[in-house]
Protein backbone atom coordinates (compact mmCIF):
# COMPACT_ATOMS: atom_id res chain seq x y z
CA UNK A 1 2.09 -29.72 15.22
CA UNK A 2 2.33 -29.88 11.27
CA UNK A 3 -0.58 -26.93 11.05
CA UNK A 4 1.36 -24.63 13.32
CA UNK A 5 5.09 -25.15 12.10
CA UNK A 6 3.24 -24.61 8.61
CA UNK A 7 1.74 -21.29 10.05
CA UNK A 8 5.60 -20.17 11.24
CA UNK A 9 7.16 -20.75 8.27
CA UNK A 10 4.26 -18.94 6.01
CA UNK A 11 4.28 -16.04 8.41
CA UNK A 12 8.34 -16.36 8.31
CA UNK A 13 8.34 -16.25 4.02
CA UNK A 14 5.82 -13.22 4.14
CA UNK A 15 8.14 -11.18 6.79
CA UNK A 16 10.84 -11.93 4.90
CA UNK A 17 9.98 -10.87 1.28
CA UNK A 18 8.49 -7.38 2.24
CA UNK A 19 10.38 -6.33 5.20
CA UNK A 20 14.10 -8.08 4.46
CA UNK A 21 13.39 -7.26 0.49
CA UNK A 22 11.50 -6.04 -2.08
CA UNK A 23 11.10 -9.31 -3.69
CA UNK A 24 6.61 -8.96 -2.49
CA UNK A 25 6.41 -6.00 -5.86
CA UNK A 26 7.20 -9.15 -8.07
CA UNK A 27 3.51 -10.30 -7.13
CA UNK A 28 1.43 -7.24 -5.66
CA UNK A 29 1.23 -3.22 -6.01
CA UNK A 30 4.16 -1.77 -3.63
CA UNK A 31 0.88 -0.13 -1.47
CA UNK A 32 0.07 -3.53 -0.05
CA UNK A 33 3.11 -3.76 2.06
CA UNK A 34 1.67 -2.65 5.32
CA UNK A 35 -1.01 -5.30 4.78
CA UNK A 36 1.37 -8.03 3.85
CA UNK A 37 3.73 -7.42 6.95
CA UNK A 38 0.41 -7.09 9.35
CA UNK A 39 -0.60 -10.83 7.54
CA UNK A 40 2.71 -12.09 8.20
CA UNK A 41 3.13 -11.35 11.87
CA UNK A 42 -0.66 -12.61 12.61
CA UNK A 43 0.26 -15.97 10.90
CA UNK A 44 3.79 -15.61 12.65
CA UNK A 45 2.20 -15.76 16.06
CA UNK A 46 -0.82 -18.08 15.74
CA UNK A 47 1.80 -20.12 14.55
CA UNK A 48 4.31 -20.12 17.60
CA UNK A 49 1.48 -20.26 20.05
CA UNK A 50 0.60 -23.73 18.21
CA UNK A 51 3.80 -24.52 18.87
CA UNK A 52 3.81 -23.83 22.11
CA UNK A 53 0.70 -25.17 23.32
CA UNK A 54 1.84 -28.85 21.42
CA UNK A 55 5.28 -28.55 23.27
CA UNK A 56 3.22 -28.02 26.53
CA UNK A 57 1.03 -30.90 26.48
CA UNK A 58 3.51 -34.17 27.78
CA UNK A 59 4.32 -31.52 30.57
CA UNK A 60 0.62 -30.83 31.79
CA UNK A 61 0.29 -34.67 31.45
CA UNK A 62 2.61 -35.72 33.27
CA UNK A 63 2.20 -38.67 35.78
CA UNK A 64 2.80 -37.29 39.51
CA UNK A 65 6.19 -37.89 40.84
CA UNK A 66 5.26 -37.22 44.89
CA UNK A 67 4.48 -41.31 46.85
CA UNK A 68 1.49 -38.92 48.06
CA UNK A 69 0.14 -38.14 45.01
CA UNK A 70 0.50 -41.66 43.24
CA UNK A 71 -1.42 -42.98 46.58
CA UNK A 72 -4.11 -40.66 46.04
CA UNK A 73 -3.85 -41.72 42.41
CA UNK A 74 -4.30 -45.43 43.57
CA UNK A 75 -0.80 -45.84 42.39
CA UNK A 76 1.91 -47.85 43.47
CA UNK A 77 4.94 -45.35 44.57
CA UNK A 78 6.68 -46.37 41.88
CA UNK A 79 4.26 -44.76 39.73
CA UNK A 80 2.66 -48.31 38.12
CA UNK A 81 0.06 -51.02 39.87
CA UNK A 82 -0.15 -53.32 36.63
CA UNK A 83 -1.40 -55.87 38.75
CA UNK A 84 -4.46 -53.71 40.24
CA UNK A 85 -4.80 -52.24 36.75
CA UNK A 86 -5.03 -55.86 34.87
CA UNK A 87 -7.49 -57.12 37.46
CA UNK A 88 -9.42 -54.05 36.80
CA UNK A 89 -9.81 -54.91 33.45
CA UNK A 90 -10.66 -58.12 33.86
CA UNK A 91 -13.47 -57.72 36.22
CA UNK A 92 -14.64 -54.95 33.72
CA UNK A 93 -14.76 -57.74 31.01
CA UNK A 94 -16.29 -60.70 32.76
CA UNK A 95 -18.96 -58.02 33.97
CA UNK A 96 -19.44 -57.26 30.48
CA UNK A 97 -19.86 -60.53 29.29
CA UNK A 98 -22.12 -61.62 32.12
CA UNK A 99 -24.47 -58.68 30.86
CA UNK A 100 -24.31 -60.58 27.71
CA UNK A 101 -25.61 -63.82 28.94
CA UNK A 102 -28.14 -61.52 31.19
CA UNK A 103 -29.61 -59.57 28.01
CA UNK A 104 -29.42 -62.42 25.35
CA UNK A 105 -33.16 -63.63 26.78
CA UNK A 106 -34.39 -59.99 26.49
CA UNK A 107 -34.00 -57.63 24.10
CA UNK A 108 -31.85 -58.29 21.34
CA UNK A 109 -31.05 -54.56 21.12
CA UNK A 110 -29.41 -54.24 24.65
CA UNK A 111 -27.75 -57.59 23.79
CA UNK A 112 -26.16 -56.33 20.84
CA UNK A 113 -24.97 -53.01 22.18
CA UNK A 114 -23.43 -54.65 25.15
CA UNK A 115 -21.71 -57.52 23.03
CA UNK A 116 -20.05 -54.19 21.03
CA UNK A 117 -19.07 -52.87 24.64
CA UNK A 118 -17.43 -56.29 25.63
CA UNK A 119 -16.40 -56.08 22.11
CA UNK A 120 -14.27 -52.72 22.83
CA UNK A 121 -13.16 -53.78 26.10
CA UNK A 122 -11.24 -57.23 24.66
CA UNK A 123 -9.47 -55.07 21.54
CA UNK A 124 -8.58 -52.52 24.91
CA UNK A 125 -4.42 -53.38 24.49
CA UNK A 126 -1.06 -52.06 25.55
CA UNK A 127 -1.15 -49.70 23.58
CA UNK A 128 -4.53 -47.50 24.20
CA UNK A 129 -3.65 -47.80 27.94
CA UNK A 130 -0.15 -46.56 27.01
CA UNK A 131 -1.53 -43.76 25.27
CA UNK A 132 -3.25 -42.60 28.24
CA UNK A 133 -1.40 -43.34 30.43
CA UNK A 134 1.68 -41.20 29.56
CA UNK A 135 -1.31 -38.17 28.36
CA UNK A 136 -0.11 -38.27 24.16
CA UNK A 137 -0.75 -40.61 21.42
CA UNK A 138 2.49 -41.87 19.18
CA UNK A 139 0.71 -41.45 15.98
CA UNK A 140 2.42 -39.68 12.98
CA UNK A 141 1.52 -37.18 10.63
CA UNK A 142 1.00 -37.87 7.45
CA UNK A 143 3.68 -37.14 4.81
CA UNK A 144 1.44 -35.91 2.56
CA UNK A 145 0.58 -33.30 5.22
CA UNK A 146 4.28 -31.59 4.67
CA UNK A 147 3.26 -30.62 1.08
CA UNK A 148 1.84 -27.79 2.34
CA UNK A 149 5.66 -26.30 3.00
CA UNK A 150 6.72 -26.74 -0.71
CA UNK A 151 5.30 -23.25 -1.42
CA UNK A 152 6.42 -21.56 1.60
CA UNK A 153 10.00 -23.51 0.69
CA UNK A 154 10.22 -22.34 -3.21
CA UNK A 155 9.60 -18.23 -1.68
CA UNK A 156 12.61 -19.28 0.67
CA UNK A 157 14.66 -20.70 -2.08
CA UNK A 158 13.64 -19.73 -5.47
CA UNK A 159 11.20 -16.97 -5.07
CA UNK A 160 9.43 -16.26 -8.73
CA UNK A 161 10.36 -13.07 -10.31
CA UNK A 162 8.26 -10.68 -12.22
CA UNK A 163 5.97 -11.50 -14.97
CA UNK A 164 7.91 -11.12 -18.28
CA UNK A 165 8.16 -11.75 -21.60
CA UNK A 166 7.04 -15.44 -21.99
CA UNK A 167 3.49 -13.62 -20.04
CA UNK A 168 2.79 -10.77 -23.27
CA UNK A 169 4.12 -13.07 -26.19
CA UNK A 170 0.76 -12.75 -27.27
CA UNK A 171 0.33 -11.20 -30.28
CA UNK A 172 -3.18 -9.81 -29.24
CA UNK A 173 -3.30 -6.06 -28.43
CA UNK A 174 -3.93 -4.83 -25.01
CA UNK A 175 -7.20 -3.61 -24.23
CA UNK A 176 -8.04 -0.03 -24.18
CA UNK A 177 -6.76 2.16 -21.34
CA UNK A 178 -9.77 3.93 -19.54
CA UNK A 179 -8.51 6.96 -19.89
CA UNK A 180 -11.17 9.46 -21.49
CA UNK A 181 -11.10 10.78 -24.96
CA UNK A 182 -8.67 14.32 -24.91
CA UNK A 183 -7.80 13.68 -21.14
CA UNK A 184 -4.27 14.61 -21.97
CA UNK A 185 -1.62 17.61 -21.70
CA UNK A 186 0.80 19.03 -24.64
CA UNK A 187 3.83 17.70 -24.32
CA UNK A 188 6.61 20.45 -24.73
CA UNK A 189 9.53 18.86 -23.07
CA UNK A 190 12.55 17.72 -25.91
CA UNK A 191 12.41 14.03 -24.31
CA UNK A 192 8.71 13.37 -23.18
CA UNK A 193 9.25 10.25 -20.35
CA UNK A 194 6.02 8.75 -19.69
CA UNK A 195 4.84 5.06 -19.28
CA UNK A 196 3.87 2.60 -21.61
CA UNK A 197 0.20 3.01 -20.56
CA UNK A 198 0.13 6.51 -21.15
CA UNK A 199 1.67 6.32 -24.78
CA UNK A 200 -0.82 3.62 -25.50
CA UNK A 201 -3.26 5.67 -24.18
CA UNK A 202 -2.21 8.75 -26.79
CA UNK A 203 -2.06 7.03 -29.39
CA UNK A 204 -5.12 5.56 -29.26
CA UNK A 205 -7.59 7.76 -27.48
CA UNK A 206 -6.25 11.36 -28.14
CA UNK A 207 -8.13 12.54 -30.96
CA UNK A 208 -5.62 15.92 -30.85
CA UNK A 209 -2.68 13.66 -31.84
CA UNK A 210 -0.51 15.56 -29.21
CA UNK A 211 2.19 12.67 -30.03
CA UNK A 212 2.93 13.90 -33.58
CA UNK A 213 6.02 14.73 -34.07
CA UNK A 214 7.16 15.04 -30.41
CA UNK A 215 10.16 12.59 -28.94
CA UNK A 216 9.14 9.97 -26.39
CA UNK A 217 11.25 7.93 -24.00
CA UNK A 218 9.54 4.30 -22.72
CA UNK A 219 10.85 2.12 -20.04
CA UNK A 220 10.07 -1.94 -20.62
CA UNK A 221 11.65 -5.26 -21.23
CA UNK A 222 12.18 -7.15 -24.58
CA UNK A 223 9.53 -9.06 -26.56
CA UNK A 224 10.03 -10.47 -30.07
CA UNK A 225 8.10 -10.49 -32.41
CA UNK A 226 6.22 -14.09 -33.90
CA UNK A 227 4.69 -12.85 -36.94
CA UNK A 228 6.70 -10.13 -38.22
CA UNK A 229 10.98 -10.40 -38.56
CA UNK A 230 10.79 -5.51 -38.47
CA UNK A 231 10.00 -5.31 -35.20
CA UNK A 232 9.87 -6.50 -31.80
CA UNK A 233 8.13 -5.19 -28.73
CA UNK A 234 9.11 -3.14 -25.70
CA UNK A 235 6.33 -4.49 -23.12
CA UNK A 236 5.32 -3.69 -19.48
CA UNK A 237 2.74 -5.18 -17.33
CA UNK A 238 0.15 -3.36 -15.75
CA UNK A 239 -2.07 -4.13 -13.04
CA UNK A 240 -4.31 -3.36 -10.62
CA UNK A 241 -4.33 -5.63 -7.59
CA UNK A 242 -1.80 -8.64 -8.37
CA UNK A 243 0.28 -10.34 -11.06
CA UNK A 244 -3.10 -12.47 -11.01
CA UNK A 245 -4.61 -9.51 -12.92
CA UNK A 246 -1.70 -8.30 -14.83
CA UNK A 247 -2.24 -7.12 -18.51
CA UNK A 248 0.45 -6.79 -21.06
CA UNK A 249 0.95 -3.14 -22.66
CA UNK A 250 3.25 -3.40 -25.75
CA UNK A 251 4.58 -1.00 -28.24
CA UNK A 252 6.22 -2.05 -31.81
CA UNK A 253 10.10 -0.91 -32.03
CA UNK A 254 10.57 -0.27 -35.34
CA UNK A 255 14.18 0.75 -36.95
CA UNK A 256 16.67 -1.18 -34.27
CA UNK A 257 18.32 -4.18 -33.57
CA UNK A 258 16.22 -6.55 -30.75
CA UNK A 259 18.12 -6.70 -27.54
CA UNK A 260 17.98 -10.42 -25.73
CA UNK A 261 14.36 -11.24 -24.81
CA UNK A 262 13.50 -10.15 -21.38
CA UNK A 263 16.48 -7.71 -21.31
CA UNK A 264 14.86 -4.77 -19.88
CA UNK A 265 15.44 -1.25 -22.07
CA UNK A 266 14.92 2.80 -22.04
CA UNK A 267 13.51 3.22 -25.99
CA UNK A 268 13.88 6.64 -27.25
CA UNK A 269 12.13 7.41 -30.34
CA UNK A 270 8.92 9.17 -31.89
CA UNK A 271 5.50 7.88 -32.68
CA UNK A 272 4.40 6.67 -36.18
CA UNK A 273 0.90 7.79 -36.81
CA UNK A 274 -1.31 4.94 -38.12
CA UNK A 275 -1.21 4.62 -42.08
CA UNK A 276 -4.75 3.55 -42.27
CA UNK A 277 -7.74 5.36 -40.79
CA UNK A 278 -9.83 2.06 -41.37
CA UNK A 279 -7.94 -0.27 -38.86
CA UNK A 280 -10.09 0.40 -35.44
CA UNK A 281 -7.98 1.98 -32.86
CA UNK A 282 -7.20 -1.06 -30.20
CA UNK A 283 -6.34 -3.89 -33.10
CA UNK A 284 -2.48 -3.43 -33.45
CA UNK A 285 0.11 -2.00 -31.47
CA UNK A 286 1.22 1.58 -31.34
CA UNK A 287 4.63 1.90 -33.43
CA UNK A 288 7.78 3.86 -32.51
CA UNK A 289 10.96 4.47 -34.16
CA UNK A 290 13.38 4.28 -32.68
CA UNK A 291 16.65 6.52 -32.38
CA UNK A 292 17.95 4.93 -29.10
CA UNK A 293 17.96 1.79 -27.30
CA UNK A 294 19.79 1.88 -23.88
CA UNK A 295 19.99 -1.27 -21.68
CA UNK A 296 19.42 -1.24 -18.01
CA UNK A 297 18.72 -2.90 -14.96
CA UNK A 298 15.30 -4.44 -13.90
CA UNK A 299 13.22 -1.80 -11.92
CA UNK A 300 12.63 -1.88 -8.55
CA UNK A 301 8.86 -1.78 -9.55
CA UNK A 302 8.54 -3.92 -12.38
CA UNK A 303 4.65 -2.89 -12.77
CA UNK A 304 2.48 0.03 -13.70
């Protein structure tokens, strides 16, 4: 019973975060909805035929109701013959025991595995003929077992956002986007948009330089800065599967005030070429200054 109501309310949490909201892109790439809502009605309906089947049982069990049938049954009509039951027993456990006193001369094998059958037949009480009787057993589940729901109960109630600032506080730089050396078009537009993974990507692959000079606008949420008080960090997280695999792409603001951390912002500013040609590109962050720092609303993709 605990298995299958754990099945209907998995199935239920699934449903309910990709096809009653969008809450699912706070954990996986918007293309894995189809998936996730197939999932969820699979788990859905394994789950209510558990239920179903469990619900059945004390009906398919049930003792027969018809004088004919309990005769047949070797039933009293009223359903019970303790008496004829009791004696039952009893001859079943004298029998038992008079095997006993048979074997105990012979082999001390048979003797022993009849004493355990006597054995089983004297510990036979109320409440194993009870349980068979009425076709269920009274045992519990576990408590433990309903740990299993806390999950499915924190989606219900306090589903996890997106991956934010406390995940790229790290001071480390992102690893190196795989895009190839020169892969990249002019930019000729007065306000270049692009993401955070392509600027990184410029600024540290394109041997041209094709951000020189030209005016960028970046989309990302707030990180400050733990070593250095100039700047602070507009950050997004990329990934490729899940927010299991999620890396942090970061680019220093430089030249305006830091917004509250995790306040998501549209930067606009221009790039500031590296003042060193000996620091490796890939061991600090790209720099922008900044001429404009709007503040808006979480995306309704948080990822790249």
């Amino acid at each position: 019973m605990s298995q299958s109501l754990v099945l209907v309310l998995l199935g239920g949490a699934v449903l309910r975060i990709t096809v009653l909201s969008t809450t699912y892109v706070n954990y996986v790439k918007p293309a894995y909805r189809p998936i996730l809502i197939a999932a969820g009605l699979i788990v859905l309906v394994l789950g209510i035929i558990g239920l179903a089947q469990e619900w059945r049982k004390p009906l398919l069990t049930a003792e027969p109701t018809n004088p004919l049938d309990a005769d047949h049954a070797g039933l009293h009509p009223t359903g019970h013959d303790h008496a004829g039951f009791e004696h039952t027993e009893v001859a079943h456990t004298q029998a038992a025991h008079t095997q006993i006193a048979h074997t105990q001369v012979g082999d001390p094998r048979v003797g022993d595995r009849a004493l355990s059958q006597a054995a089983a037949a004297d510990h036979a009480g109320p409440e194993t003929d009870a349980v068979n009787e009425h076709g269920h057993s009274h045992t519990r589940v576990p408590r433990v077992a309903w740990l299993l729901c806390l999950p499915v109960f924190a989606i219900f109630l306090i589903a996890p956002p997106a991956l934010g600032a406390f995940a790229a506080r790290s001071e480390e730089p992102p690893p190196r986007p795989p895009a190839p050396i020169d892969a990249y078009h002019p930019l000729s537009a007065p306000v270049n948009e692009m993401t955070l993974g392509e600027f990184v990507g410029r600024a540290w692959e394109d041997s041209k330089r094709t951000l020189t000079g030209k005016t960028v606008r970046l989309v990302g949420f707030v990180v400050p800065s733990t070593k250095r008080k100039d700047r602070w960090y507009v950050a997004r997280m990329q990934i490729s599967c899940c927010a299991a695999d999620a890396v942090a792409l970061k680019v220093a603001i430089l030249g305006a005030a830091q917004p509250p951390e995790n306040q998501w912002v549209e930067v606009t500013g221009t790039w500031v070429p590296p003042q060193s040609t000996k620091i490796p590109n890939g061991t600090v962050a790209p720099e922008v200054t900044a001429t404009q720092v709007t503040l808006i609303p979480q995306p309704s993709e948080p990822y790249e």
